[in-house]
C-alpha atoms as a PDB file:
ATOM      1  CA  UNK A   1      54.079  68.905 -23.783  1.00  0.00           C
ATOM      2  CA  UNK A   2      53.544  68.715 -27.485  1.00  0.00           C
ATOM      3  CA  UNK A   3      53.499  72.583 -29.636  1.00  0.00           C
ATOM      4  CA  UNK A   4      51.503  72.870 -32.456  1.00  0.00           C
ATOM      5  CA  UNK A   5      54.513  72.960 -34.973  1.00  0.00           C
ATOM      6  CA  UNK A   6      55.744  69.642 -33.649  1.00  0.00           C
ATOM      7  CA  UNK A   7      51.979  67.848 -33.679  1.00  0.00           C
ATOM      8  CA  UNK A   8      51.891  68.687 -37.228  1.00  0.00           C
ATOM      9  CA  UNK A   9      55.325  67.464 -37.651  1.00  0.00           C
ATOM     10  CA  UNK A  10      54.350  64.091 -35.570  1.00  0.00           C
ATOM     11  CA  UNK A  11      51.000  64.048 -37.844  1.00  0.00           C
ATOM     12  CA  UNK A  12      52.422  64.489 -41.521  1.00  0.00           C
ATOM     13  CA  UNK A  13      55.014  61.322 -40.265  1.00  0.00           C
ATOM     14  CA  UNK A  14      52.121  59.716 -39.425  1.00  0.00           C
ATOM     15  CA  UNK A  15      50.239  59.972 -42.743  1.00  0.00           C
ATOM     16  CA  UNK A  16      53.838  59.413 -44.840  1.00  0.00           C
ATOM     17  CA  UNK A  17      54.096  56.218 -42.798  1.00  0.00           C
ATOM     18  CA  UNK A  18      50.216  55.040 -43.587  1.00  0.00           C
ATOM     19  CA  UNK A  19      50.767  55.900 -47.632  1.00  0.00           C
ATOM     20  CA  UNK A  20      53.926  53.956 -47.517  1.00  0.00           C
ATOM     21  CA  UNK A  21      52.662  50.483 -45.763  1.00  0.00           C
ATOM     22  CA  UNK A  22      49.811  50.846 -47.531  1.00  0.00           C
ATOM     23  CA  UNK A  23      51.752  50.992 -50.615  1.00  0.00           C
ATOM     24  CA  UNK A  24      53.565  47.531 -49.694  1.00  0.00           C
ATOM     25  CA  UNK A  25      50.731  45.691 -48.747  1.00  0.00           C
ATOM     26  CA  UNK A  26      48.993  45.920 -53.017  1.00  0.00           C
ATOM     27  CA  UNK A  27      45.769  44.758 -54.146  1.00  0.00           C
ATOM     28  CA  UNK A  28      45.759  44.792 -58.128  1.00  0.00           C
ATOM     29  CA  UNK A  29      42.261  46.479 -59.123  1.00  0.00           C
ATOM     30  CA  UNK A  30      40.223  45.975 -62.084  1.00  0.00           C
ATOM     31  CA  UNK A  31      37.931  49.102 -62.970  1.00  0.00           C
ATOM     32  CA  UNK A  32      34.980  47.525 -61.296  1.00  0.00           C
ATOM     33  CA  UNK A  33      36.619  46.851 -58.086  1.00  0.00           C
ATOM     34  CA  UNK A  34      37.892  50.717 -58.112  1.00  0.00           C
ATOM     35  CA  UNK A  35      34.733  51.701 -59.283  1.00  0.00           C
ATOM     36  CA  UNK A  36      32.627  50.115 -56.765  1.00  0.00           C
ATOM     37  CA  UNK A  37      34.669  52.250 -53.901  1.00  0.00           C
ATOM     38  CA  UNK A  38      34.082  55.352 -55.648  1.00  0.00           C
ATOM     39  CA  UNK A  39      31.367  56.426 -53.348  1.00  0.00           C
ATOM     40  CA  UNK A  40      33.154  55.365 -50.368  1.00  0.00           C
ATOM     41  CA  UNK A  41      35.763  57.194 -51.670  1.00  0.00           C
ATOM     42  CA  UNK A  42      33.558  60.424 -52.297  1.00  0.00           C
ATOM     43  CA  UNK A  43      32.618  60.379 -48.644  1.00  0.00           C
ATOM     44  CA  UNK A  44      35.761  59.797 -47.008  1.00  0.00           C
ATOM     45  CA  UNK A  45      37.842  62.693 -49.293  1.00  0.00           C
ATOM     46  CA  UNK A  46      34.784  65.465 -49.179  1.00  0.00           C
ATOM     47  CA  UNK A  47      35.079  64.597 -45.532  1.00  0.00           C
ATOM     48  CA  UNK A  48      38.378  65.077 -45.693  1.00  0.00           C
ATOM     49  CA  UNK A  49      38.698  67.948 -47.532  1.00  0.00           C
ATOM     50  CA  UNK A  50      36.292  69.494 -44.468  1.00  0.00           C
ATOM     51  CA  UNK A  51      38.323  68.938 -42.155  1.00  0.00           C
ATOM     52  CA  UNK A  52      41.597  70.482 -43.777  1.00  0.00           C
ATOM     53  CA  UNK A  53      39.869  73.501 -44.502  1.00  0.00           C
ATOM     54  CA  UNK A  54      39.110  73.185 -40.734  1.00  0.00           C
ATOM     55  CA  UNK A  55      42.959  73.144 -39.482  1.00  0.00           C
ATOM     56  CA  UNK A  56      44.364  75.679 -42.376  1.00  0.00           C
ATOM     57  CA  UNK A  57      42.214  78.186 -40.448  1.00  0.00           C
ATOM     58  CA  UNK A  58      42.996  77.274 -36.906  1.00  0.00           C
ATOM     59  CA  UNK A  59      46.495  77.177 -38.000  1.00  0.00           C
ATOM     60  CA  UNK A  60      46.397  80.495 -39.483  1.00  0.00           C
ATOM     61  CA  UNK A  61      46.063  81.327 -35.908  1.00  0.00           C
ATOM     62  CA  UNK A  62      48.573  79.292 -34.568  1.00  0.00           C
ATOM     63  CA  UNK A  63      51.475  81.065 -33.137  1.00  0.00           C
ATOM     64  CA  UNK A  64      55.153  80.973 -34.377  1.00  0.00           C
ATOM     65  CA  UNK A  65      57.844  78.754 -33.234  1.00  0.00           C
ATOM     66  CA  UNK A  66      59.392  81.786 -32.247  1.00  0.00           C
ATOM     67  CA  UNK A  67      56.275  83.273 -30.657  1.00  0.00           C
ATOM     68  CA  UNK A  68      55.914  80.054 -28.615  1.00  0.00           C
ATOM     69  CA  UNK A  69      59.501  79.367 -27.498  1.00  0.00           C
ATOM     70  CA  UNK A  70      59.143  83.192 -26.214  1.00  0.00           C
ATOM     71  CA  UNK A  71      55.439  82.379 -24.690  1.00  0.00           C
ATOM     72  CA  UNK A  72      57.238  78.905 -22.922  1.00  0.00           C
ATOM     73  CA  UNK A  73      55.553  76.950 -25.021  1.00  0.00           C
ATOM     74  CA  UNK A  74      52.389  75.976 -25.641  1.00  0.00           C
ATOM     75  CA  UNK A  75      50.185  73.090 -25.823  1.00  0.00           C
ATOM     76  CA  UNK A  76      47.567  72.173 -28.072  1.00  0.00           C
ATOM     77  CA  UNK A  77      44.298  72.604 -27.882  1.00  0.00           C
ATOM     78  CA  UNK A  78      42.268  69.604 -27.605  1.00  0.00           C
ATOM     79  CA  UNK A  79      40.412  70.405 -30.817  1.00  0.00           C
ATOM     80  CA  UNK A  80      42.936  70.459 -32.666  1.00  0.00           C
ATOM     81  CA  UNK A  81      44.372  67.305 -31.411  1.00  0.00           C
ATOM     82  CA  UNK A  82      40.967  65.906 -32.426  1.00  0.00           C
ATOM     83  CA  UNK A  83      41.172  66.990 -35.914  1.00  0.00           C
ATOM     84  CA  UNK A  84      44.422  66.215 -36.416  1.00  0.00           C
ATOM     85  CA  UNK A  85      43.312  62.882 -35.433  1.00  0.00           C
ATOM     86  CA  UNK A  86      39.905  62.761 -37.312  1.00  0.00           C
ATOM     87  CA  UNK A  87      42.459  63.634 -40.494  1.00  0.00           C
ATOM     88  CA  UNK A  88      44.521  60.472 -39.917  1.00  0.00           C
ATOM     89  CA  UNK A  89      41.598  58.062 -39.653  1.00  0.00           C
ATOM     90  CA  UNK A  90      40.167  59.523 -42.902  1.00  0.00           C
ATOM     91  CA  UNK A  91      43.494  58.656 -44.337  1.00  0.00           C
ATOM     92  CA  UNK A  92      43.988  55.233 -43.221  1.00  0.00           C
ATOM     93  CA  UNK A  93      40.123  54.127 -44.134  1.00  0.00           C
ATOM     94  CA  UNK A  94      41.079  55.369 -47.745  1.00  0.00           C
ATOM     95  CA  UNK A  95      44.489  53.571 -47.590  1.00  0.00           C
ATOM     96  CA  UNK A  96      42.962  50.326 -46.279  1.00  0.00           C
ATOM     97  CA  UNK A  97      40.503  49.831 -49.487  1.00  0.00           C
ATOM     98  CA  UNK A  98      43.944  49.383 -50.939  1.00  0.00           C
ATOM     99  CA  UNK A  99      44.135  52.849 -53.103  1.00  0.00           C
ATOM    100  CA  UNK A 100      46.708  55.460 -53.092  1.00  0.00           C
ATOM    101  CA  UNK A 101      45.751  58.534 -51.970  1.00  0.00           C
ATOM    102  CA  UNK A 102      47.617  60.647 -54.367  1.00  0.00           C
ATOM    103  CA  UNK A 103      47.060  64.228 -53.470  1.00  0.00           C
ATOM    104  CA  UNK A 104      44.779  65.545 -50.917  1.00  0.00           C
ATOM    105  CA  UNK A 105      43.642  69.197 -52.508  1.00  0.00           C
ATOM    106  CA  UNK A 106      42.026  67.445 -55.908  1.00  0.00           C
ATOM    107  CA  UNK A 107      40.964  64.214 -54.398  1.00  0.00           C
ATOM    108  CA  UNK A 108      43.050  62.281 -56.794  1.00  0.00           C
ATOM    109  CA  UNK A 109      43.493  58.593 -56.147  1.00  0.00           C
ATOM    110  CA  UNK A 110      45.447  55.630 -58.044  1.00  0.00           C
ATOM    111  CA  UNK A 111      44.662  52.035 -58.160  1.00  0.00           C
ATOM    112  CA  UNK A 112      47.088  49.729 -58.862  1.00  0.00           C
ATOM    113  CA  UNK A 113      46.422  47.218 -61.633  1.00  0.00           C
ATOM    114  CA  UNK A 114      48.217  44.857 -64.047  1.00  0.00           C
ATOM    115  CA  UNK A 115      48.227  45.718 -67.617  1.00  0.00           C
ATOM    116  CA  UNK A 116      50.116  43.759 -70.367  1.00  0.00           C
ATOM    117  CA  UNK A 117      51.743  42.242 -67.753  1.00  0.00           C
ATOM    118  CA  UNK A 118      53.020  45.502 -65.942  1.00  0.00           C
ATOM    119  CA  UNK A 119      51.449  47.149 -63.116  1.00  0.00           C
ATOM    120  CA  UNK A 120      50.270  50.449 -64.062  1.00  0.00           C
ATOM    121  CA  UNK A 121      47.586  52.740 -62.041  1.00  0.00           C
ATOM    122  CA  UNK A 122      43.880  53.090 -62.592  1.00  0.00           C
ATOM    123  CA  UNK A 123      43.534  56.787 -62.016  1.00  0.00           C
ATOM    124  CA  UNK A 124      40.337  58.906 -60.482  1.00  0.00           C
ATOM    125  CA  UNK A 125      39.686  62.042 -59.346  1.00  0.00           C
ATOM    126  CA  UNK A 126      37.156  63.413 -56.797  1.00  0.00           C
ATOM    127  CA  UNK A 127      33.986  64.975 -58.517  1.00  0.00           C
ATOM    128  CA  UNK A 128      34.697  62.178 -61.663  1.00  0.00           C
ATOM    129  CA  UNK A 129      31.796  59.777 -61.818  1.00  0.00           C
ATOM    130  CA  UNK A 130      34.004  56.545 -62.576  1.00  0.00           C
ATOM    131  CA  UNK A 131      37.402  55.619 -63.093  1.00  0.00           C
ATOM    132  CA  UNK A 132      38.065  56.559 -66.770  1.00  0.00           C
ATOM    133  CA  UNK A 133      41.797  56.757 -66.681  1.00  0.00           C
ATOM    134  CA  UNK A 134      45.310  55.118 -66.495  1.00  0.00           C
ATOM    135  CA  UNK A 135      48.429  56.002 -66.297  1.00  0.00           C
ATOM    136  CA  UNK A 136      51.940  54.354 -65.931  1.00  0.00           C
ATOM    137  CA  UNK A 137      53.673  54.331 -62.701  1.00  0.00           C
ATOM    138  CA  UNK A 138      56.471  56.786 -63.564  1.00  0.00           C
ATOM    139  CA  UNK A 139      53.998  58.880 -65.555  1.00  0.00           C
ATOM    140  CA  UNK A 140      51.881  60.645 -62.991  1.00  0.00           C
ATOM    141  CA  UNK A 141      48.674  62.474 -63.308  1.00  0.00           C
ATOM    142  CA  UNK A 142      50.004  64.754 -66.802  1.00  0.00           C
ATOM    143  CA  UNK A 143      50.347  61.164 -67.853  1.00  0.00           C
ATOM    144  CA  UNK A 144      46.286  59.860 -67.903  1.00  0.00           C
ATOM    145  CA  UNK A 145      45.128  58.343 -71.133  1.00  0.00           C
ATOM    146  CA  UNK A 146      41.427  57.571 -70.967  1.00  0.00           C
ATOM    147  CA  UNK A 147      40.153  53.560 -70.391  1.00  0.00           C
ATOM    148  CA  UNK A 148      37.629  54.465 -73.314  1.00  0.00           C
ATOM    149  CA  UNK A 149      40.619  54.526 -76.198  1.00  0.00           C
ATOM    150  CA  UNK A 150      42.538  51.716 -74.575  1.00  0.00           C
ATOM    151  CA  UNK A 151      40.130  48.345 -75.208  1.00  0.00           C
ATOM    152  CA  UNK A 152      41.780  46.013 -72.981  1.00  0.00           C
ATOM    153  CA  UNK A 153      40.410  47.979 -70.156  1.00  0.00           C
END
């Protein structure tokens, strides 16, 4: 019998484990490529970000570890399960276009690419119409410099 706590615990693994192999198995991107998935992408995050919402409020109901170990235990309801699942298969049909899902709340997504001979990432964010940024590897999102002043892109 699986608590709540631990499902979540089993489920964040779970999505760690799908960003990482996705991460080893690269496809370099050019902007077109990235920008043709953009309204794949669009679908699968606002989906996404649905069903989130979805489980912060069940969870809000959710009892404690302490409550539960008290209780017996308890299992979890099949709903959630579903979600919970319905959340990992959103995640793994964004990881296998070959993009990093970067952060879940803004919908923020990097694509690797070469540039000069380095990889760097194409960087887009949910609600932008195209990829119109970069950034180096190390650099992160506070690192973006826009395509538009950088000509080889």
């Amino acid at each position: 019998m699986l608590n709540c706590d631990r499902l979540r615990d089993l489920f964040t693994s779970r999505i760690l484990a799908t960003l990482v192999e996705a991460m080893d198995d690269k496809h370099l991107f050019t902007v077109r490529e990235a920008n043709e998935l953009i309204p794949f992408l669009s679908n699968k995050l606002e989906e996404l970000h649905r069903a989130h919402q979805k489980l912060e409020v069940w969870s809000e109901n959710v009892p404690s570890q302490q409550e539960i170990a008290l209780s017996g235990g308890m299992l979890a309801e099949p709903r959630y399960v579903a979600l919970l699942t319905r959340l990992q298969s959103l995640v793994d049909d964004i990881c296998s276009a070959g993009c990093y899902l970067k952060d879940l709340e803004s919908g923020l997504v990097d694509f690797p690419t070469l540039w000069e001979g380095r990889e760097v990432y194409l960087c887009w964010k949910l609600g932008e119409s195209e990829v119109g940024h970069w950034h180096e590897i190390e650099a992160g999102f506070g690192g973006r410099r826009s395509l538009k002043s950088d000509p080889t892109h």
